[in-house]
N, C-alpha and C. Protein backbone atom coordinates (compact mmCIF):
# COMPACT_ATOMS: atom_id res chain seq x y z
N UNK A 1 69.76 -34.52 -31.60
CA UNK A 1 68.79 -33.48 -31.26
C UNK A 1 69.48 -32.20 -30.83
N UNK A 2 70.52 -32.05 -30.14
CA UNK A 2 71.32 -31.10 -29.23
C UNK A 2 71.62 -30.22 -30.84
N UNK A 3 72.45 -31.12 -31.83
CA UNK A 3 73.34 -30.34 -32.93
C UNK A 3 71.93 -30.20 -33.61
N UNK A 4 70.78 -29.99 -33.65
CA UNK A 4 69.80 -29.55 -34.68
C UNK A 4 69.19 -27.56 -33.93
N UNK A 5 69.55 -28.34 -32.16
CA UNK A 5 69.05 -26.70 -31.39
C UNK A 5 70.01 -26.00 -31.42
N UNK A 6 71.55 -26.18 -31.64
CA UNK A 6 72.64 -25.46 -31.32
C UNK A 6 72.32 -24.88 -32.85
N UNK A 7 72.51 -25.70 -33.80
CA UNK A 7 72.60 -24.96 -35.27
C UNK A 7 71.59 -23.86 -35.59
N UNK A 8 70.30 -24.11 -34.66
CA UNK A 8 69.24 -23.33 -35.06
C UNK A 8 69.40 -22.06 -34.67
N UNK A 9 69.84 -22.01 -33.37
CA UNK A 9 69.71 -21.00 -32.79
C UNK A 9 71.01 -20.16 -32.70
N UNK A 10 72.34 -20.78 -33.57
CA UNK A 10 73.40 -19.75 -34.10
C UNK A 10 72.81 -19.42 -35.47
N UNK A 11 72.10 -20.09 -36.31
CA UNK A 11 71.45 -19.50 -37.45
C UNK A 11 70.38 -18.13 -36.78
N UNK A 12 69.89 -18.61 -35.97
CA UNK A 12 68.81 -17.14 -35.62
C UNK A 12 69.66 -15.69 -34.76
N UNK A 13 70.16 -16.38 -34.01
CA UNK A 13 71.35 -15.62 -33.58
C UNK A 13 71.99 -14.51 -34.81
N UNK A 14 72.51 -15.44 -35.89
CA UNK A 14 73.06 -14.14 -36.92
C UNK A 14 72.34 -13.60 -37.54
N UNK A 15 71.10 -14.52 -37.74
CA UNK A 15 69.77 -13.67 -39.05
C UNK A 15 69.77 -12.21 -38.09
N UNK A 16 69.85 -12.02 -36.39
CA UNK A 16 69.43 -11.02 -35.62
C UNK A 16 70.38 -10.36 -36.00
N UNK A 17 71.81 -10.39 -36.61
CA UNK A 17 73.13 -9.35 -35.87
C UNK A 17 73.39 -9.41 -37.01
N UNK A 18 72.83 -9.97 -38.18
CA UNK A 18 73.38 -8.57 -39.42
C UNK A 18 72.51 -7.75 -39.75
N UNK A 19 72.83 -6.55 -40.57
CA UNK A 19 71.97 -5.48 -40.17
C UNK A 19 71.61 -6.10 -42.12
N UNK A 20 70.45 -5.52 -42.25
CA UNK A 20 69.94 -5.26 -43.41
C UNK A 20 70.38 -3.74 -44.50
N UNK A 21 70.78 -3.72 -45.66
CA UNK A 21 70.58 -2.73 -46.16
C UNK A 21 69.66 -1.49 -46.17
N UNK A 22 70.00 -0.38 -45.74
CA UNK A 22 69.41 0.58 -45.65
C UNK A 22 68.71 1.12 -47.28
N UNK A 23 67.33 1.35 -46.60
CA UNK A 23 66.29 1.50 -48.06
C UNK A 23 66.56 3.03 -48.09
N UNK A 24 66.67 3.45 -49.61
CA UNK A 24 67.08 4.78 -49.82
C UNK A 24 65.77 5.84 -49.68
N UNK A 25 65.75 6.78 -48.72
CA UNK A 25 64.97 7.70 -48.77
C UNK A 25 65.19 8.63 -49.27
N UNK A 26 64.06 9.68 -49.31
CA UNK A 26 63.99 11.17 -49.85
C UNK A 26 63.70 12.14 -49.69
N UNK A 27 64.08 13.34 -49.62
CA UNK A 27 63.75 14.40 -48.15
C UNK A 27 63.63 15.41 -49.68
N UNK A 28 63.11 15.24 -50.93
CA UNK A 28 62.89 16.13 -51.76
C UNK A 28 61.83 17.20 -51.60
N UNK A 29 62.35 18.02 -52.45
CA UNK A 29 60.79 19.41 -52.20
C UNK A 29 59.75 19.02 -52.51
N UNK A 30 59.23 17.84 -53.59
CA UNK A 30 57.95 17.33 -53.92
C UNK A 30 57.57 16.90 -52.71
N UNK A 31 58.39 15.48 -51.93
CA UNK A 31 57.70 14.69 -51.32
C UNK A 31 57.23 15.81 -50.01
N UNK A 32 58.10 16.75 -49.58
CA UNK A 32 57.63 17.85 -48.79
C UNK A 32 56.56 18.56 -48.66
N UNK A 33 56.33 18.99 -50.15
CA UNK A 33 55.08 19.53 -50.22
C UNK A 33 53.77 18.69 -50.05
N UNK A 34 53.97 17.64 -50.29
CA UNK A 34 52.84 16.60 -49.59
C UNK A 34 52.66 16.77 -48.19
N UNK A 35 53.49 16.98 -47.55
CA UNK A 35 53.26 16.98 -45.76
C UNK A 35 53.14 18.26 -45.39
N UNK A 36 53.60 19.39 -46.73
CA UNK A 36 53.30 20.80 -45.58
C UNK A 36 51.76 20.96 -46.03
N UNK A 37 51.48 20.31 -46.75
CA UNK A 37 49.65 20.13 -47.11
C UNK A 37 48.82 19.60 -46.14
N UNK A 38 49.19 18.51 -45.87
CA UNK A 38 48.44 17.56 -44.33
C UNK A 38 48.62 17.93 -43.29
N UNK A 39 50.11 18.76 -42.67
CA UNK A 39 50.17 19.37 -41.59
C UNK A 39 50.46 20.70 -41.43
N UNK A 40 49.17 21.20 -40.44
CA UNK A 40 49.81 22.83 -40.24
C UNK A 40 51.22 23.12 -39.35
N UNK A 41 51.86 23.89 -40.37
CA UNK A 41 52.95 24.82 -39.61
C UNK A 41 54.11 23.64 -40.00
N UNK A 42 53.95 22.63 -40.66
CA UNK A 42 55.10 21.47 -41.27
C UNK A 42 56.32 22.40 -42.30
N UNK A 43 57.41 22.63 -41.45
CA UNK A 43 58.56 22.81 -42.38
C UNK A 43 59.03 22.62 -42.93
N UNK A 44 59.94 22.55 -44.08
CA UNK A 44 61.01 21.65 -45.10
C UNK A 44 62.01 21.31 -43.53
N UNK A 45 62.59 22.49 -42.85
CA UNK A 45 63.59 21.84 -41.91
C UNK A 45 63.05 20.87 -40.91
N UNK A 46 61.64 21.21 -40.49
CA UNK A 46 61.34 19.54 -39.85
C UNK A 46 60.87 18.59 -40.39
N UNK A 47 60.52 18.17 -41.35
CA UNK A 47 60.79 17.29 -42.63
C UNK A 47 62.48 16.70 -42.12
N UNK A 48 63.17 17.08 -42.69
CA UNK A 48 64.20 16.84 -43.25
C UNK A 48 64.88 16.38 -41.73
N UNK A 49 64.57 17.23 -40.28
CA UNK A 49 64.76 16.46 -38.89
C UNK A 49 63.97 15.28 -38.64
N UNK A 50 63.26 15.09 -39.11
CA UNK A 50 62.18 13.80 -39.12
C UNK A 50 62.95 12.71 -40.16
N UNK A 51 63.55 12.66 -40.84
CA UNK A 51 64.25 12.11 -42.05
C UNK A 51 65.65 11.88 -41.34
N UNK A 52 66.06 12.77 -40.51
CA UNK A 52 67.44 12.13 -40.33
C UNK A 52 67.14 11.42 -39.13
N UNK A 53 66.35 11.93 -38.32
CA UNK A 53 65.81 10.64 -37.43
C UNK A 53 65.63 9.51 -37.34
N UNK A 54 64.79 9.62 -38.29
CA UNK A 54 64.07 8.00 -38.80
C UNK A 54 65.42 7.05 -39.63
N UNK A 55 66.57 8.00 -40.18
CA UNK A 55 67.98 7.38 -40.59
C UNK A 55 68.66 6.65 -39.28
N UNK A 56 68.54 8.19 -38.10
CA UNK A 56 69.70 7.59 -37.50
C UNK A 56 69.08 6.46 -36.24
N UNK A 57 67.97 6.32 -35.80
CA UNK A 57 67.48 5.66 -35.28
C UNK A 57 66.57 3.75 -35.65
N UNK A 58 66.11 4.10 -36.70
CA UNK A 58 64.86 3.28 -36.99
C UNK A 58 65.62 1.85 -38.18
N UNK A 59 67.12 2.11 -38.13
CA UNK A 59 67.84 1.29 -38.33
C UNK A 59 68.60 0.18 -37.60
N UNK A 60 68.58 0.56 -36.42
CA UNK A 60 69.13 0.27 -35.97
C UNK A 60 69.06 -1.05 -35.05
N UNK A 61 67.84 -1.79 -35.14
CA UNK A 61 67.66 -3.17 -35.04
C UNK A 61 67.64 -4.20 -36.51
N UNK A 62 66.73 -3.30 -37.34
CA UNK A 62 66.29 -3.91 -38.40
C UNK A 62 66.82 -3.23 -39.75
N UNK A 63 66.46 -3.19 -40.54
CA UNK A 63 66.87 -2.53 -41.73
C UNK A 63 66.08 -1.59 -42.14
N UNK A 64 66.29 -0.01 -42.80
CA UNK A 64 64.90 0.48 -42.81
C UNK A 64 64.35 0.45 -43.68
N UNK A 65 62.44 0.40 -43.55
CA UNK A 65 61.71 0.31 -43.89
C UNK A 65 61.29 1.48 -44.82
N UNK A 66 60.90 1.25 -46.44
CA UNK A 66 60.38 1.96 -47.03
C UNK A 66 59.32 2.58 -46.33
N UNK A 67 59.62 4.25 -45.95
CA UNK A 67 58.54 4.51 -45.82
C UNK A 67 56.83 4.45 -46.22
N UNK A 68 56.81 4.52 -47.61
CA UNK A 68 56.02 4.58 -48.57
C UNK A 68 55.36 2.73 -49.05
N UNK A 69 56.38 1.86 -47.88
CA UNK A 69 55.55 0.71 -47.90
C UNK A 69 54.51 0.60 -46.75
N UNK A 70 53.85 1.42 -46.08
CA UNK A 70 52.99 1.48 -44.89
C UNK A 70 52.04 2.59 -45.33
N UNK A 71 51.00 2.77 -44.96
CA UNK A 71 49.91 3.98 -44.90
C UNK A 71 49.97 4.22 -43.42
N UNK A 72 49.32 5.60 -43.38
CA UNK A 72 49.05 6.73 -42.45
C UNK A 72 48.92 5.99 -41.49
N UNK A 73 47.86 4.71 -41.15
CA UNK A 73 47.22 4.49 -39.87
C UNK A 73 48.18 3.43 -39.46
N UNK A 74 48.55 2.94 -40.81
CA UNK A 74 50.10 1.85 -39.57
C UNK A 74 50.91 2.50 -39.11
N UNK A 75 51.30 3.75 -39.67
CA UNK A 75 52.40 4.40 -39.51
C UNK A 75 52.41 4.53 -37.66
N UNK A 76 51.10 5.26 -37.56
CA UNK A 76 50.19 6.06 -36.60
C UNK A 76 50.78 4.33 -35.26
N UNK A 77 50.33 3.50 -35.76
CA UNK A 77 50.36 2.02 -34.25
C UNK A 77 52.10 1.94 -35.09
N UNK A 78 52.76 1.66 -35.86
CA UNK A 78 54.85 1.38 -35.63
C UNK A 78 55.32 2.38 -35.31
N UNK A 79 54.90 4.01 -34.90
CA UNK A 79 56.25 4.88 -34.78
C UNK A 79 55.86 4.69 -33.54
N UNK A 80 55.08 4.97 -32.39
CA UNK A 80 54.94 5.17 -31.40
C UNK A 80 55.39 3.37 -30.38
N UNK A 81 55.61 2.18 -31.05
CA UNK A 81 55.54 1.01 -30.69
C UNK A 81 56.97 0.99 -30.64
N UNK A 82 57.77 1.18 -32.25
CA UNK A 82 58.96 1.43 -32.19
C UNK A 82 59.63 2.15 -30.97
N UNK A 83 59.71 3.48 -31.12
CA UNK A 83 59.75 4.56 -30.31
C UNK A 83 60.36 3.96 -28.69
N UNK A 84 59.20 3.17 -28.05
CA UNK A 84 59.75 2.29 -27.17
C UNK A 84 60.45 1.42 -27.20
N UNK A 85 60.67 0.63 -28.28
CA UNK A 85 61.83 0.13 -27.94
C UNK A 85 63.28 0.35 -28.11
N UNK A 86 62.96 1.79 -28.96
CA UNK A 86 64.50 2.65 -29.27
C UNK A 86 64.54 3.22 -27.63
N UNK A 87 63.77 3.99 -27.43
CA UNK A 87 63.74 4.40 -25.91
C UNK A 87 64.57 3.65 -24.79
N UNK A 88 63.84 2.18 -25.01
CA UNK A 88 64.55 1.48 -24.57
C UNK A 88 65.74 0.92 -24.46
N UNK A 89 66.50 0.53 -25.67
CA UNK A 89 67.76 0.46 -25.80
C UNK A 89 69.03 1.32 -25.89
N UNK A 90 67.99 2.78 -26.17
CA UNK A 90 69.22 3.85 -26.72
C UNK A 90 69.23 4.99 -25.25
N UNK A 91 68.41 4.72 -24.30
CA UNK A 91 68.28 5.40 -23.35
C UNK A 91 67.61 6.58 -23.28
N UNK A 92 66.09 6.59 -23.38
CA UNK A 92 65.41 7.70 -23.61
C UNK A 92 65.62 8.39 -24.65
N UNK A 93 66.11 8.46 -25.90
CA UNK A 93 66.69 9.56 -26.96
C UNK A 93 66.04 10.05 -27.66
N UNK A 94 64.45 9.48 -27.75
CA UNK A 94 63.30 9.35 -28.67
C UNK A 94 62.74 10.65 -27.81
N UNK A 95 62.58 11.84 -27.54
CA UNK A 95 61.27 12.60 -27.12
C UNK A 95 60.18 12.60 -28.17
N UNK A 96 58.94 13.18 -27.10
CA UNK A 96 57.53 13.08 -28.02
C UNK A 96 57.98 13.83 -28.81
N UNK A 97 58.46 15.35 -29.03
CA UNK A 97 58.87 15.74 -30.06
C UNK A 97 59.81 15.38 -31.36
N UNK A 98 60.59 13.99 -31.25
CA UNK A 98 61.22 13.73 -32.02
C UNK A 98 60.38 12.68 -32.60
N UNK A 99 59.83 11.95 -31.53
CA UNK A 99 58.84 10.59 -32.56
C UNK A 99 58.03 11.45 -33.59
N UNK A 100 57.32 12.65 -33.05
CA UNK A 100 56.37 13.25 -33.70
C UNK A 100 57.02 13.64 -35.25
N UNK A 101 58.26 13.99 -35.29
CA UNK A 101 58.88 14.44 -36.33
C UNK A 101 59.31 12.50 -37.00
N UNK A 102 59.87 11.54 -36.59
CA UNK A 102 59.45 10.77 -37.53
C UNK A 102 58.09 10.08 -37.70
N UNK A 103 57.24 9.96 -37.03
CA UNK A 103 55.63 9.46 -37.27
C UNK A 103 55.38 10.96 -38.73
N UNK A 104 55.41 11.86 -38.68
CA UNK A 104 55.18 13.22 -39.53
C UNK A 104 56.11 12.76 -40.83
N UNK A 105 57.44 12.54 -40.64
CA UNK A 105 57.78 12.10 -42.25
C UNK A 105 57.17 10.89 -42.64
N UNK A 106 57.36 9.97 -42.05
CA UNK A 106 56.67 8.56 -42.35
C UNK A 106 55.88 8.79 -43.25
N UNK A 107 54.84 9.55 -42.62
CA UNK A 107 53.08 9.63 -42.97
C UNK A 107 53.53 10.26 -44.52
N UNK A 108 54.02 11.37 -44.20
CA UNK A 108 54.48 12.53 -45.58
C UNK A 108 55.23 11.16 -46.75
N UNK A 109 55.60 10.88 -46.44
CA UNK A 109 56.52 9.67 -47.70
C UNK A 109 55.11 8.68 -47.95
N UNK A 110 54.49 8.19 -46.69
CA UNK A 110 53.17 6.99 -47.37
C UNK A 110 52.63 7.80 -48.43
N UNK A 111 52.33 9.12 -48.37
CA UNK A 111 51.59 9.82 -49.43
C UNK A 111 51.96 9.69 -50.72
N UNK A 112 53.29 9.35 -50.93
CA UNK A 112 53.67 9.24 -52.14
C UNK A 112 53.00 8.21 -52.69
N UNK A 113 52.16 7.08 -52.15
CA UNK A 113 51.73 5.86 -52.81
C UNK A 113 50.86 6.41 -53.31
N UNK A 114 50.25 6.91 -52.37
CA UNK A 114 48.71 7.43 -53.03
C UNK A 114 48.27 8.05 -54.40
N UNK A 115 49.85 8.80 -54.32
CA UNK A 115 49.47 9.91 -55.78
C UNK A 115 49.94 9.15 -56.67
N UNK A 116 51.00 8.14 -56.97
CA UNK A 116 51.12 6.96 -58.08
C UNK A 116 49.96 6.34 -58.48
């Protein structure tokens, strides 16, 4: 019984501590113009700060997530859920202004499903 909990839980142990391949995103002028449509005063340069965000952060437990595999309203309950627990581990690094800039690309990339 002992060698069935030890094995299990160095198997779950590593499933946690390798990282997953990072899913390739896109900070193009199309997918942009989708978000400076939905949001007023949305820049290409905060776009593209929302994009390296969501790189340099939202990897960093798990592997990242196609944006464009979530819609608007999940986006809306994982960036702000996330958020805390990057907060948490990375020591506050997340301000409302920075979640806001990745919850804002997120949303801008789900759009791409829509128009396929």
């Amino acid at each position: 019984m002992k060698k069935i909990s030890i094995t299990t839980l160095v198997l779950i142990f590593a499933a946690c501590a390798s990282k997953k391949q990072p899913v390739a995103t896109s900070n193009s002028q199309a997918d942009f113009d989708r978000g400076a449509a939905k949001f007023t005063g949305y820049t290409f340069d905060l776009f593209t700060q929302g994009h390296t965000l969501y790189q340099q952060h939202c990897g960093n437990c798990h592997g990242l997530k196609n944006p464009a595999s979530r819609n608007e309203a999940q986006w809306k309950r994982i960036v702000p859920e996330m958020a805390v627990k990057v907060n948490k581990k990375e020591n506050n690094v997340l301000t409302a202004d920075k979640e806001e800039l990745i919850l804002k690309y997120c949303v801008t990339m789900s759009l791409s499903r829509e128009v396929k």
